[in-house]
N, C-alpha and C. Protein backbone atom coordinates (compact mmCIF):
# COMPACT_ATOMS: atom_id res chain seq x y z
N UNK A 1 0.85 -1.17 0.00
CA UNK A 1 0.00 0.00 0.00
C UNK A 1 0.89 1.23 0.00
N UNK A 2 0.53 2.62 -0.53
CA UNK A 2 1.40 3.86 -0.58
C UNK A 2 0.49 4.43 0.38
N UNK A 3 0.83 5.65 0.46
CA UNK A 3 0.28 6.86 1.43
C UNK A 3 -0.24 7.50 0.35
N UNK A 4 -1.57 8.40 0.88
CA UNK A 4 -1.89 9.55 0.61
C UNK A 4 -1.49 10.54 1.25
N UNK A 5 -1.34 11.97 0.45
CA UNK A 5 -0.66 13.03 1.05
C UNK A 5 -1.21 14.60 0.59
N UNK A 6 -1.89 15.19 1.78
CA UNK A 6 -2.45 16.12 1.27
C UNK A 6 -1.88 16.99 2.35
N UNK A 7 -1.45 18.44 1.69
CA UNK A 7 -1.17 19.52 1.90
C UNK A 7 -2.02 20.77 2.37
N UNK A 8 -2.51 21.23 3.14
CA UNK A 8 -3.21 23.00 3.76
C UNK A 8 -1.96 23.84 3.72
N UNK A 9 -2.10 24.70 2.73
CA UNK A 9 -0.95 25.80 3.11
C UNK A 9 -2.04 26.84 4.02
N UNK A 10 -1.11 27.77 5.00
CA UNK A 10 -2.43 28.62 6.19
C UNK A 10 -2.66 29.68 4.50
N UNK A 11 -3.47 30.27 5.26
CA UNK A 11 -3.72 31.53 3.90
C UNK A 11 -3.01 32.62 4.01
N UNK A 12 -2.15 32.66 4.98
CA UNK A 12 -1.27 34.29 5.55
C UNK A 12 0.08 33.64 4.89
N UNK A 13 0.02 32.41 4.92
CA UNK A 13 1.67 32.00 4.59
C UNK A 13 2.14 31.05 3.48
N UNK A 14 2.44 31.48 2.32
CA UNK A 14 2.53 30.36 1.48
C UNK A 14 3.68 29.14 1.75
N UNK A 15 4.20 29.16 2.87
CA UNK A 15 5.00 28.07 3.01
C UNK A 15 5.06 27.79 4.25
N UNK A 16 4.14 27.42 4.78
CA UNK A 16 3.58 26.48 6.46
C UNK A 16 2.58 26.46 5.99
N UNK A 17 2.07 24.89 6.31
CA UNK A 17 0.95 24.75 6.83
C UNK A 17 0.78 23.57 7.23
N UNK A 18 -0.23 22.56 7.34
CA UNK A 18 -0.49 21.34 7.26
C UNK A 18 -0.25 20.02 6.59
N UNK A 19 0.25 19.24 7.34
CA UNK A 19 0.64 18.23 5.61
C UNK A 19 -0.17 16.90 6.84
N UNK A 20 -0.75 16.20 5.76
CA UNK A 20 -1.82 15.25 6.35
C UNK A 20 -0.97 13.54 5.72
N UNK A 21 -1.06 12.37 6.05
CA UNK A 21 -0.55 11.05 5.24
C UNK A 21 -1.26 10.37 5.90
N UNK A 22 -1.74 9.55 4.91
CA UNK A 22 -2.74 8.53 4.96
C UNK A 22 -2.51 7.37 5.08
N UNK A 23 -2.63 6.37 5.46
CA UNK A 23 -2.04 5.34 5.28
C UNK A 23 -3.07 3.70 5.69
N UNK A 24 -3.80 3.01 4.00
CA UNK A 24 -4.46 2.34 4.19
C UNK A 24 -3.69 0.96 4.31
N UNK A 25 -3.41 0.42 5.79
CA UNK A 25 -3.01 -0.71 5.72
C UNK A 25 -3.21 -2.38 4.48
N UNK A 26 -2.55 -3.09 4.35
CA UNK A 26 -2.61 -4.04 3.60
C UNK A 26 -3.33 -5.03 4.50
N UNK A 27 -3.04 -5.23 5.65
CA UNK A 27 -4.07 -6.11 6.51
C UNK A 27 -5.34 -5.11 6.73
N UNK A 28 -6.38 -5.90 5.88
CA UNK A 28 -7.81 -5.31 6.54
C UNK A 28 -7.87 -5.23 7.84
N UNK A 29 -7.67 -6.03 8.58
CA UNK A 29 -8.07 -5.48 9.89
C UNK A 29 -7.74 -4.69 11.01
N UNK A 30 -6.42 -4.15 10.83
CA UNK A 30 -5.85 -2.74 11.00
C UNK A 30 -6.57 -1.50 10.49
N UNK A 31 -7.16 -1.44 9.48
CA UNK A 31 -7.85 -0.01 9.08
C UNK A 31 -7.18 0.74 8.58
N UNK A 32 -7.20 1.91 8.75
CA UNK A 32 -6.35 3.04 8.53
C UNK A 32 -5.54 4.03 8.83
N UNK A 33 -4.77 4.77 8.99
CA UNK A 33 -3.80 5.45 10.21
C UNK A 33 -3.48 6.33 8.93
N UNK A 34 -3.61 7.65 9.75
CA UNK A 34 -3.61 9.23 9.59
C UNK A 34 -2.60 9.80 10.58
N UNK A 35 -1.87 10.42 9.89
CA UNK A 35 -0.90 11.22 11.05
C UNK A 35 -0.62 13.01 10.08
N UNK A 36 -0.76 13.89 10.76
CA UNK A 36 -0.51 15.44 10.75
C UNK A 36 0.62 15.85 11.57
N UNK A 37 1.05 16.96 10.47
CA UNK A 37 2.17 17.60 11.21
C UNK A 37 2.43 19.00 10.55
N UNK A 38 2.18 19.99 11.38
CA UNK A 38 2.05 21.47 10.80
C UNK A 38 3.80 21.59 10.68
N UNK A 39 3.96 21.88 9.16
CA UNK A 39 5.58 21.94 8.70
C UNK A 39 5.61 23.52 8.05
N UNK A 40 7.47 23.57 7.80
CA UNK A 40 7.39 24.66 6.45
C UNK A 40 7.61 23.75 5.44
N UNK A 41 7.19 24.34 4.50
CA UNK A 41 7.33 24.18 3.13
C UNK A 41 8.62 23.87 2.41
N UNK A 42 9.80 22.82 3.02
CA UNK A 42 11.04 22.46 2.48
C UNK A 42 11.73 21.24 2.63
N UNK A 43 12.54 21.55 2.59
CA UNK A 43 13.33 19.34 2.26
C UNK A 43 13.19 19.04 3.92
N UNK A 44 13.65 19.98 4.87
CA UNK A 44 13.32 19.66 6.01
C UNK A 44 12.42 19.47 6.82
N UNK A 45 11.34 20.35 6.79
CA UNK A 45 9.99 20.02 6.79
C UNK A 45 9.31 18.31 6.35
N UNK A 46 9.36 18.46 4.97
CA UNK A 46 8.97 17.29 4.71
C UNK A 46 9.92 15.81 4.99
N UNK A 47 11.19 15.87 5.50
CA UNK A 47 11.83 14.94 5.60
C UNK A 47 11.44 14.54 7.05
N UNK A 48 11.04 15.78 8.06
CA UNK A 48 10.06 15.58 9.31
C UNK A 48 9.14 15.12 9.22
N UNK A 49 8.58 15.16 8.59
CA UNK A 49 7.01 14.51 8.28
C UNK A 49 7.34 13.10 8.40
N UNK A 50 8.06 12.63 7.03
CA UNK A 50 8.09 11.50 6.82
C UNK A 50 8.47 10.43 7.67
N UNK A 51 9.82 10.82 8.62
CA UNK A 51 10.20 10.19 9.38
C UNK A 51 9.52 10.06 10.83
N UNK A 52 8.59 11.10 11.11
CA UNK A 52 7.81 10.93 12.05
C UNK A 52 6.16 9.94 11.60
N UNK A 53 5.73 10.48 10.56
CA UNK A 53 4.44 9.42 10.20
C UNK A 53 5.11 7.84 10.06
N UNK A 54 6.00 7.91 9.16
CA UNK A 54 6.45 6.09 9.33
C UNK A 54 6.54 5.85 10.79
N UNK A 55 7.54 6.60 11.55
CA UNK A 55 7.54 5.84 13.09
C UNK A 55 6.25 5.86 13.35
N UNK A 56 5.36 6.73 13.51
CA UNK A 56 4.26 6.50 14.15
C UNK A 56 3.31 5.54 13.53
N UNK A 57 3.41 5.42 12.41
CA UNK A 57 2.50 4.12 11.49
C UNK A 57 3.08 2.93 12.01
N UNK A 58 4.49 2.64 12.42
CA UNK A 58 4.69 1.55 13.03
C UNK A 58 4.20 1.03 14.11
N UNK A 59 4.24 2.21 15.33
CA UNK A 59 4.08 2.17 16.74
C UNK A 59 2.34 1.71 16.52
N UNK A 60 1.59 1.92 15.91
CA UNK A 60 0.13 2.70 15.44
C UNK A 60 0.10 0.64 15.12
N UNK A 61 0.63 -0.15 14.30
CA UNK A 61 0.38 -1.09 13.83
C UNK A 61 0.61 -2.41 14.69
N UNK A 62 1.91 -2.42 15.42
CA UNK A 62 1.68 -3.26 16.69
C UNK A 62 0.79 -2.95 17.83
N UNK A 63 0.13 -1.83 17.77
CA UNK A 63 -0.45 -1.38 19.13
C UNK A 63 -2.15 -2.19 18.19
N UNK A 64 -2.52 -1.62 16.86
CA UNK A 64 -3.35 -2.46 16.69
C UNK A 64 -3.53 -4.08 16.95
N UNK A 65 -2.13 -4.85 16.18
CA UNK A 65 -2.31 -5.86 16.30
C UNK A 65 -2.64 -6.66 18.19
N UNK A 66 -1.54 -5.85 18.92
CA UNK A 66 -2.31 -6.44 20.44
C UNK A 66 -3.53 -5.66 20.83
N UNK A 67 -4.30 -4.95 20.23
CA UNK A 67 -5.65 -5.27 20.65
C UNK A 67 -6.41 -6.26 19.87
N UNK A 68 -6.28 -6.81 19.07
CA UNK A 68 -6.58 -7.56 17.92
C UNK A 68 -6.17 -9.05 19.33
N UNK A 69 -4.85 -9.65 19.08
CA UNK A 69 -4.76 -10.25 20.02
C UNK A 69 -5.38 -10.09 21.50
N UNK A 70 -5.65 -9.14 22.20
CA UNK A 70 -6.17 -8.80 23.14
C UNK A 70 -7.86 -9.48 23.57
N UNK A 71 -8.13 -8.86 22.09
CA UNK A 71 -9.70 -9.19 21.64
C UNK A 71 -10.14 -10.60 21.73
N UNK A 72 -9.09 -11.54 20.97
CA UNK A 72 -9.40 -12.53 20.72
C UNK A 72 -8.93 -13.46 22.38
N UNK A 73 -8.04 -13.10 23.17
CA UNK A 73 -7.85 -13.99 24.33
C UNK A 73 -9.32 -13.59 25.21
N UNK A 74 -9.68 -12.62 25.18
CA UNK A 74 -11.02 -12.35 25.79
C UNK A 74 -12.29 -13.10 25.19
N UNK A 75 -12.25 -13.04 23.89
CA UNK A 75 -13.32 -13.46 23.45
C UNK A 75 -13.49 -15.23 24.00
N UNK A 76 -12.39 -15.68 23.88
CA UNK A 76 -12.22 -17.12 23.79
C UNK A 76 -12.58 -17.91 25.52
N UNK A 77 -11.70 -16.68 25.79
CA UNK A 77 -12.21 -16.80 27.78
C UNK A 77 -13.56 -16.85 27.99
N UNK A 78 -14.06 -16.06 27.51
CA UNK A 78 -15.62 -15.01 28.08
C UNK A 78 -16.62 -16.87 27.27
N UNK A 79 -16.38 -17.36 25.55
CA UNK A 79 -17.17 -18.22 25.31
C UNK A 79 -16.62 -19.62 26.06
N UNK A 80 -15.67 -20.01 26.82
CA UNK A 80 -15.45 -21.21 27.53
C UNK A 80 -15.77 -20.66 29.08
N UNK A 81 -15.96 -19.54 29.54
CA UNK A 81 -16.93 -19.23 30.69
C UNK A 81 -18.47 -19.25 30.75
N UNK A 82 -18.61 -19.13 29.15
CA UNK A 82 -19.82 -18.92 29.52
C UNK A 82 -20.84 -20.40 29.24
N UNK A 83 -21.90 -20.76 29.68
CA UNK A 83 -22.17 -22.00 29.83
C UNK A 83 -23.48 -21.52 28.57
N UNK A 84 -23.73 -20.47 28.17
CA UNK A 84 -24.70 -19.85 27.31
C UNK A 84 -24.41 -19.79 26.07
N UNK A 85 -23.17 -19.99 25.48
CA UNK A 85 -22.03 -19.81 24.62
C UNK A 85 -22.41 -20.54 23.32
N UNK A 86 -22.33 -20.23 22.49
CA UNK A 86 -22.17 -21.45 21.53
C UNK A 86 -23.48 -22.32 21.65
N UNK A 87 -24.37 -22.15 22.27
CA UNK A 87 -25.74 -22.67 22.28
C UNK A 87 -26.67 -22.45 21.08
C-alpha cells in the first residue's frame, strides 16, 4: 500500500501549513492510520514529516495488532466461561 498526502498551506503563509498522510493498511483489519504535522514548506519540513508518520505508522500497527490479540484472548475466555455460549 502507498500513502496519501495532502497539503493546507495557512492563507497568511505560502510556506507552512499542514501536511496530512494517509495510510491504508494491507491487513484489513488494522484499518487506517492518519498522522498530521504542521511543517514549512522544504526538504526539512517534509523529511520531518516522513520520518515521524512512518515511526508512528509503526508504533500505530503493533499497538493495533495487540488489541486484535487482546480481543481474541477475551473473546475465547468469556465463550469457555460462559455456559450460554455457543448454544
Amino acid at each position: 500500500m502507498t500513502w496519501q498526502i495532502t497539503i493546507q498551506y495557512d492563507t497568511d503563509q505560502a510556506d507552512v501549513g499542514t501536511i496530512s498522510g494517509t495510510w491504508t493498511d494491507p491487513n484489513p483489519t488494522y484499518g487506517v492510520f492518519t498522522h498530521s504535522k504542521r511543517i514549512k514548506a522544504n526538504a526539512a519540513g517534509a523529511n520531518a514529516f516522513i520520518a515521524e508518520a512512518i515511526a508512528a505508522r509503526n508504533i500505530w500497527q503493533i499497538k493495533q495488532q495487540a488489541n486484535i490479540n487482546g480481543a481474541a484472548f477475551v473473546l475465547n475466555k468469556i465463550n469457555l466461561a460462559d455456559p450460554k455460549a455457543g448454544v
